[in-house]
Protein backbone atom coordinates (compact mmCIF):
# COMPACT_ATOMS: atom_id res chain seq x y z
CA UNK A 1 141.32 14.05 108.75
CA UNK A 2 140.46 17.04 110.90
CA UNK A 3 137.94 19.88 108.84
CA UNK A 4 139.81 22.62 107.97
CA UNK A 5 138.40 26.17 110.10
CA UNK A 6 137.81 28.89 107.67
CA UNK A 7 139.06 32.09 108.91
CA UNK A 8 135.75 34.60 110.54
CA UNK A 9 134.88 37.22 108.20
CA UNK A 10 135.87 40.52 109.25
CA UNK A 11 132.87 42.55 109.55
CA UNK A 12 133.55 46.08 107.97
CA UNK A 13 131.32 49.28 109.02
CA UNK A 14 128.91 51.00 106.19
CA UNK A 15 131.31 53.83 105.01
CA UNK A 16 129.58 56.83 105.36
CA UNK A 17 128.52 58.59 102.07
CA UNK A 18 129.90 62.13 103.33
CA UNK A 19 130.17 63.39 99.51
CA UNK A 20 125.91 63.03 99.88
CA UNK A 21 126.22 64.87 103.08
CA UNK A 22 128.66 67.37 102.07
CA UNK A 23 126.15 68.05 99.14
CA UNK A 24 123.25 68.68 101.31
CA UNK A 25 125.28 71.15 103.44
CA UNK A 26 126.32 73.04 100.64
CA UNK A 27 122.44 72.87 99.15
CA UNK A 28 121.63 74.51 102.44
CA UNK A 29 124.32 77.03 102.72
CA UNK A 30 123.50 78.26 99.15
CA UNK A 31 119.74 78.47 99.95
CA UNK A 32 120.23 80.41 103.18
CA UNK A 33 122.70 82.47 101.27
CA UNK A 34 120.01 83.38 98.57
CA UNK A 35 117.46 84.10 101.21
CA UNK A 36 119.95 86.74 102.99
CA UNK A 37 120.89 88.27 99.62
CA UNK A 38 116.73 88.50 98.61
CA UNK A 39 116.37 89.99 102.10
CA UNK A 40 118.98 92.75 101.98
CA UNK A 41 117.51 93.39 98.24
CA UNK A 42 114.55 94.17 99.80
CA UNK A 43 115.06 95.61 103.00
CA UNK A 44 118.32 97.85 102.02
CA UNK A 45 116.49 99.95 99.61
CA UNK A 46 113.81 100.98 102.10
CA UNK A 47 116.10 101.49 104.95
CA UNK A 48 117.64 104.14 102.06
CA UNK A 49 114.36 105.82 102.07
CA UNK A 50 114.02 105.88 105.99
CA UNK A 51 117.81 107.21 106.01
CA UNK A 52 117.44 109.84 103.17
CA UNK A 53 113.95 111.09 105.06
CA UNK A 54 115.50 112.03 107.79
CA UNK A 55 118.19 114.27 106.16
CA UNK A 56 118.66 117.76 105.20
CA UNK A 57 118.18 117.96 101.29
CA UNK A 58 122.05 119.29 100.63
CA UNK A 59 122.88 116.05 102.44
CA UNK A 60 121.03 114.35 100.60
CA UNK A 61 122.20 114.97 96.88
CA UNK A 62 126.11 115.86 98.66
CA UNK A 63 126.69 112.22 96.34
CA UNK A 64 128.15 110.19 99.96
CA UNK A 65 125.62 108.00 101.46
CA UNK A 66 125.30 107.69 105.14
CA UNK A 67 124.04 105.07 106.93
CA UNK A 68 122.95 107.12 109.91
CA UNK A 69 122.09 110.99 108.85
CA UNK A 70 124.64 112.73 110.76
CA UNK A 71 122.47 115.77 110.83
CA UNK A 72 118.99 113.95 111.46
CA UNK A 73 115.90 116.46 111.15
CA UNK A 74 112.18 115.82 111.05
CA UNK A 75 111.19 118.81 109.03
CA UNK A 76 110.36 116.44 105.92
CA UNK A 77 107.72 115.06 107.87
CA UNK A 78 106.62 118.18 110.09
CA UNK A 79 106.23 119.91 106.73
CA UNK A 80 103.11 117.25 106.32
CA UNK A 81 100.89 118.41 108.94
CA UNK A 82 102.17 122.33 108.95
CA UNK A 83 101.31 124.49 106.30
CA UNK A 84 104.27 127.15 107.21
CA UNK A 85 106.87 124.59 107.11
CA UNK A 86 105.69 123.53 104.03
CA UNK A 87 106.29 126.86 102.33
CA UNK A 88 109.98 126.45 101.99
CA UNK A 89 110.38 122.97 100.50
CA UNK A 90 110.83 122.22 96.82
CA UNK A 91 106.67 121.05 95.67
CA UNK A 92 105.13 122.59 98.64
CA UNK A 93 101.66 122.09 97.76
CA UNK A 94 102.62 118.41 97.02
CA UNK A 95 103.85 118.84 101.11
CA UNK A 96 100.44 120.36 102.35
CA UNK A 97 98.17 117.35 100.10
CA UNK A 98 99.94 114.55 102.01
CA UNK A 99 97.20 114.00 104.60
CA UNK A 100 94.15 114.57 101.91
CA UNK A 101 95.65 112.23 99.76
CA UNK A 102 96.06 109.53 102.57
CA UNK A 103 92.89 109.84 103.25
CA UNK A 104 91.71 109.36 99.71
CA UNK A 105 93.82 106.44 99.18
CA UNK A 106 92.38 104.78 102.05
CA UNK A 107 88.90 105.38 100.90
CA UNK A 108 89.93 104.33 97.71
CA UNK A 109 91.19 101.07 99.00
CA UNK A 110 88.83 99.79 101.24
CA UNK A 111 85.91 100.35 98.81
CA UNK A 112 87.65 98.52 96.86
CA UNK A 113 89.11 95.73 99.02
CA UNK A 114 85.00 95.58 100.02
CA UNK A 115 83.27 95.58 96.68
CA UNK A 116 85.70 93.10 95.12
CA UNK A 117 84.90 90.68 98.26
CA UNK A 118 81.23 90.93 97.36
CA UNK A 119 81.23 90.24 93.46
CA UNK A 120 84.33 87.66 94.47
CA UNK A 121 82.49 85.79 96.85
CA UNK A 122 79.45 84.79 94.70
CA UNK A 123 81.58 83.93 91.92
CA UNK A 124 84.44 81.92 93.56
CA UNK A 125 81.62 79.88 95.63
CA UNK A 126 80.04 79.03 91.81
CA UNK A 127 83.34 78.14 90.77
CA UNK A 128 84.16 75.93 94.09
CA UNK A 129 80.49 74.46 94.22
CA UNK A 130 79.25 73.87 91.23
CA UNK A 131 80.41 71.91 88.32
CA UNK A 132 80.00 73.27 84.74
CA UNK A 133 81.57 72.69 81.33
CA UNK A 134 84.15 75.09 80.44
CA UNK A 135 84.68 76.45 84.15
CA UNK A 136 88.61 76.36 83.99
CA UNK A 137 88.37 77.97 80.56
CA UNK A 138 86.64 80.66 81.82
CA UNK A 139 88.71 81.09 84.71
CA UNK A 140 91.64 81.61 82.37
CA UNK A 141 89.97 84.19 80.24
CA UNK A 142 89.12 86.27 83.57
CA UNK A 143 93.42 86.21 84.52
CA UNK A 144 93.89 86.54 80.63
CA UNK A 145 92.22 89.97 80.80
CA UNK A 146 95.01 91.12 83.76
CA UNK A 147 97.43 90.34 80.57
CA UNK A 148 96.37 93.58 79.04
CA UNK A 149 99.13 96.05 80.01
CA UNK A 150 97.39 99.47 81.18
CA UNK A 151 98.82 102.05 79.47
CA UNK A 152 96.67 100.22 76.49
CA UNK A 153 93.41 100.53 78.38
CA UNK A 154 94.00 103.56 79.54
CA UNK A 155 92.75 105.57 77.08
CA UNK A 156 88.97 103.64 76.99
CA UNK A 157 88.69 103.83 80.39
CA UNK A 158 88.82 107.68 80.44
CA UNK A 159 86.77 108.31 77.81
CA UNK A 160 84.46 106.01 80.06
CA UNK A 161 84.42 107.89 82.92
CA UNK A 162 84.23 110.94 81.49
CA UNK A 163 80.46 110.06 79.60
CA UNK A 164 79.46 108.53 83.43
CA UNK A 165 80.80 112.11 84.87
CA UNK A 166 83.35 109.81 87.39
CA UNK A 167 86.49 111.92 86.65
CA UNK A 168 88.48 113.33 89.31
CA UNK A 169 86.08 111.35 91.95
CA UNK A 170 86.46 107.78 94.21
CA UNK A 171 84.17 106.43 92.05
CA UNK A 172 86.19 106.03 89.03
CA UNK A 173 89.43 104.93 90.88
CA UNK A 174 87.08 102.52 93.17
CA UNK A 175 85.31 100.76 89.83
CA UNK A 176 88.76 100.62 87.56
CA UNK A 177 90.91 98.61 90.40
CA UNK A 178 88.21 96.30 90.73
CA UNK A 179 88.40 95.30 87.28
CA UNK A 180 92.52 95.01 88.01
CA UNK A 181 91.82 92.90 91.35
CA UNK A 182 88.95 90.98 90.53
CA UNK A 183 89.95 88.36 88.48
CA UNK A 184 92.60 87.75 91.00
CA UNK A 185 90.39 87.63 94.00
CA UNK A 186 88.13 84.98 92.40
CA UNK A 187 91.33 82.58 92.47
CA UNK A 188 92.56 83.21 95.53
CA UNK A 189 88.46 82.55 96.91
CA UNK A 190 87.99 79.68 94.94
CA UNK A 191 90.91 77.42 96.06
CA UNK A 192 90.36 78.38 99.61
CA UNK A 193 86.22 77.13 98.90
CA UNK A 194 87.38 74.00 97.89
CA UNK A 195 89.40 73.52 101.14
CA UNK A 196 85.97 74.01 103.23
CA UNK A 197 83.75 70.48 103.36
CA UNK A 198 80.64 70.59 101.59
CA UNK A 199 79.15 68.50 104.83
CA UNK A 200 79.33 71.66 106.92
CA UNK A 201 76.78 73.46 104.37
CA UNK A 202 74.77 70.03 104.37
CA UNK A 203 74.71 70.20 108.42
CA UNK A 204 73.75 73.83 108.25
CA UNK A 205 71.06 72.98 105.84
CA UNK A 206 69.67 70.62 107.64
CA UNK A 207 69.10 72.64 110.53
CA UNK A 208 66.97 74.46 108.92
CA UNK A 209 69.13 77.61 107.00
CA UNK A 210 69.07 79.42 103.78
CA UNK A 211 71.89 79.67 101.47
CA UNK A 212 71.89 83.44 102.67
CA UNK A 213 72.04 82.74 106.35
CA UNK A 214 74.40 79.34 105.45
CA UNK A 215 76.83 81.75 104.07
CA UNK A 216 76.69 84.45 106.38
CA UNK A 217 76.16 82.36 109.63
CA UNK A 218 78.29 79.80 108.79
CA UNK A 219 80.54 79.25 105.64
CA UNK A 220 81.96 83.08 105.96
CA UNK A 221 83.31 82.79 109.58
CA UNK A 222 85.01 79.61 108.35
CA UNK A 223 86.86 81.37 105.15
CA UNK A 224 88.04 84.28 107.30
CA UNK A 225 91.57 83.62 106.21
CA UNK A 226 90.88 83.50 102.78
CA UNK A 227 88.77 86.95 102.62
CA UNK A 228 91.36 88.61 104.64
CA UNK A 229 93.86 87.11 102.07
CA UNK A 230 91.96 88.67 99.35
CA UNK A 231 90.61 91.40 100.83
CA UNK A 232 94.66 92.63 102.03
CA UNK A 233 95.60 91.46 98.16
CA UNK A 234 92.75 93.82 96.61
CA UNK A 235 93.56 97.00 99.29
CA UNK A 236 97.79 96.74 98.20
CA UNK A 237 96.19 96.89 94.22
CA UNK A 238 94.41 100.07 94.96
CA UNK A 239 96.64 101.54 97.67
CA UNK A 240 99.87 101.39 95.34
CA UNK A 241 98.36 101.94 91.67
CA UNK A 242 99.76 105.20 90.05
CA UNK A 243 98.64 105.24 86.65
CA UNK A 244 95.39 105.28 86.34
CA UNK A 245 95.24 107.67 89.53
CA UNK A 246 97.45 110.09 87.40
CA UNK A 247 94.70 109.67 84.45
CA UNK A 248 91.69 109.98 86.00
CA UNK A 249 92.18 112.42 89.04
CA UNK A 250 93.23 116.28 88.60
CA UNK A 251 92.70 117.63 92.15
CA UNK A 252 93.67 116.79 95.88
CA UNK A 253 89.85 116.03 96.50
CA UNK A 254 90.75 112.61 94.62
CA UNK A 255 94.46 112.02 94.34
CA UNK A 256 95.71 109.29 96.08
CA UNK A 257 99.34 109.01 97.95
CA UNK A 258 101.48 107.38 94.62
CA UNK A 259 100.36 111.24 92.69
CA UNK A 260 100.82 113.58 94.82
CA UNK A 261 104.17 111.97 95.87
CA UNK A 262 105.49 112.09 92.56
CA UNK A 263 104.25 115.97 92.68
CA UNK A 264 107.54 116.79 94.77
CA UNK A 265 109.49 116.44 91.34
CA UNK A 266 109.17 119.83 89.97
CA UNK A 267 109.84 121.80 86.94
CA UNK A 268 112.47 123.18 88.50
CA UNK A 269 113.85 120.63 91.08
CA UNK A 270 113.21 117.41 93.10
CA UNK A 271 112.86 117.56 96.79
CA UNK A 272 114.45 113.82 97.50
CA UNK A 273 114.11 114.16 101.02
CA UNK A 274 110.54 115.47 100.97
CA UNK A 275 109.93 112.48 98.35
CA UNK A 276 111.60 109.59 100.82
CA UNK A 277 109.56 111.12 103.67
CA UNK A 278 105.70 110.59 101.56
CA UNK A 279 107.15 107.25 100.60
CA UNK A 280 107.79 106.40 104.52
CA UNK A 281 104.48 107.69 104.86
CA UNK A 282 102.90 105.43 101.87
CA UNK A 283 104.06 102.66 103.73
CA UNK A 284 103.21 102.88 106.93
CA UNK A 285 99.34 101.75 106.85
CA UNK A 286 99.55 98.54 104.24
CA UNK A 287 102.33 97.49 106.73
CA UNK A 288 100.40 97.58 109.52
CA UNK A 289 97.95 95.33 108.01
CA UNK A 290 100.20 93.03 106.80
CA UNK A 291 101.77 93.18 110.44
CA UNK A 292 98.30 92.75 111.86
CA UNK A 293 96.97 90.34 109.74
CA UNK A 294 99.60 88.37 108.67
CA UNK A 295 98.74 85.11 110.24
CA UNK A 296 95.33 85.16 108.49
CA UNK A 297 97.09 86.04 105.06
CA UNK A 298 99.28 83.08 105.31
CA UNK A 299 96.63 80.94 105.62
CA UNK A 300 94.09 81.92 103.29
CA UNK A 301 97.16 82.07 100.76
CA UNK A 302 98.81 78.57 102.24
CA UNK A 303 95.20 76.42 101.94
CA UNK A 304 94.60 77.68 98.56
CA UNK A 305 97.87 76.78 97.47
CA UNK A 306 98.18 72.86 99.27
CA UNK A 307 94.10 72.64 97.51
């Protein structure tokens, strides 16, 4: 009897699972469609400034928004830096204080950016370094104290200054954003320490340095990113706080750019265009850190956040 051949098996291709694939397309269309929308929900309403700060005020409130003035003019800003220009806008003495208060909100900020690096750095190198009992605990009370809104601490804080003689000068803007900041700087130090080998501080040791010269020599240098981080994070605090500014400062010698901004609304009227020009203005030097720096932020943010 001759065997009986069973038939080959036909060999049938892996379907392809293209509901799995369609899925991931559509996961990535709808991401890149949410990053677009978040990106015109930033950048339109500052391109709205820009537009309105180039316009003539009866343009301006006319109700019809333009997307390109059709009447530019640069007499908002001009007004800035001349005094007889100034005369005819709506909160002309808000107009001539522009410059002063840039120049007090700069002060303002980088003492503060520089004092909360040096109470940060002690702290966050404690907290990174050395191991005690209750350490996270007490890292949670310092963020729990940025929980306190500050219209509720407002009040203290005045009555502070005023029995230390610190109203209406740096020094009471300087010391109340570095109680704001602080807490957060410690964080933002801390998890970058922990990113930095201990060996390094052994090696330097060894050699022959003190903790002061190990840390200035060579731990520092290496957390560059980090302190710019947090140095960039504690300048934006300062640079773009209004309420305690309004508190605790009554002349131009001490106002900072978020006052006498707001000092174009009037009794009487609002200069928008005059307004949307000082905000312009606001921006222009954090963004040019950011801009400058931004490499260095990313990183000191990036470590901390992969530690």
């Amino acid at each position: 009897m001759s065997a009986t051949v069973a038939p080959p098996r036909s060999v049938t291709a892996t379907p392809v699972r293209r509901p799995i694939l369609r899925r991931i397309r559509w996961r990535r269309i709808t991401l890149y469609a949410l990053a677009v929308f978040f990106a015109l929900y930033i950048i339109v309403p500052f391109y709205w400034i820009i537009v309105t700060s180039f316009m003539h005020e009866g343009d301006a409130v006319s109700g019809s928004f333009q997307w390109i003035p059709r009447d530019p003019t640069l007499d908002n800003y001009r007004a800035f830096v001349d005094p007889s220009g100034a005369q005819a806008l709506v909160g002309s003495r808000a107009a001539e204080a522009i410059m002063p208060a840039l120049f007090n909100s700069a002060v303002v900020a980088v003492s503060t950016a520089l004092l909360n690096l040096g109470l940060a750095i002690s702290a966050a190198y404690a907290f990174a370094r050395v191991k005690f009992r209750a350490s996270q605990v007490l890292l949670v009370v310092y963020l729990a104290t940025r929980m306190v809104p500050g219209v509720a601490i407002i009040i203290p804080f005045y009555l502070v200054m005023r029995e230390l003689d610190l109203l209406d000068t740096y020094g009471a803007l300087v010391l109340s954003y570095t109680t704001f900041s602080l807490p957060f700087t410690i964080w933002i130090l801390k998890d970058y320490f922990r990113t930095i080998p201990s060996d390094i501080e052994d090696a330097a040791k060894v050699d022959g340095c003190g903790w002061f010269r190990m840390m200035w020599s060579v731990f520092l240098p290496i957390a560059t990113p980090g302190l710019v981080a947090a140095a960039i994070f504690s300048f934006m605090t300062a640079w773009n706080e209004f309420l305690f500014a309004l508190f605790l400062t009554s002349t131009t010698y001490s106002q900072t750019i978020p006052v006498i901004a707001a000092n174009f609304a009037t009794d009487l009227n609002i200069s928008y265009t005059s307004m949307a020009a000082a905000g312009v203005v606001a921006v222009i030097p954090p963004l040019i850190l950011v801009l400058v720096f931004q490499r260095l932020i990313v990183n000191g943010l990036a470590s901390g956040a992969v530690r």
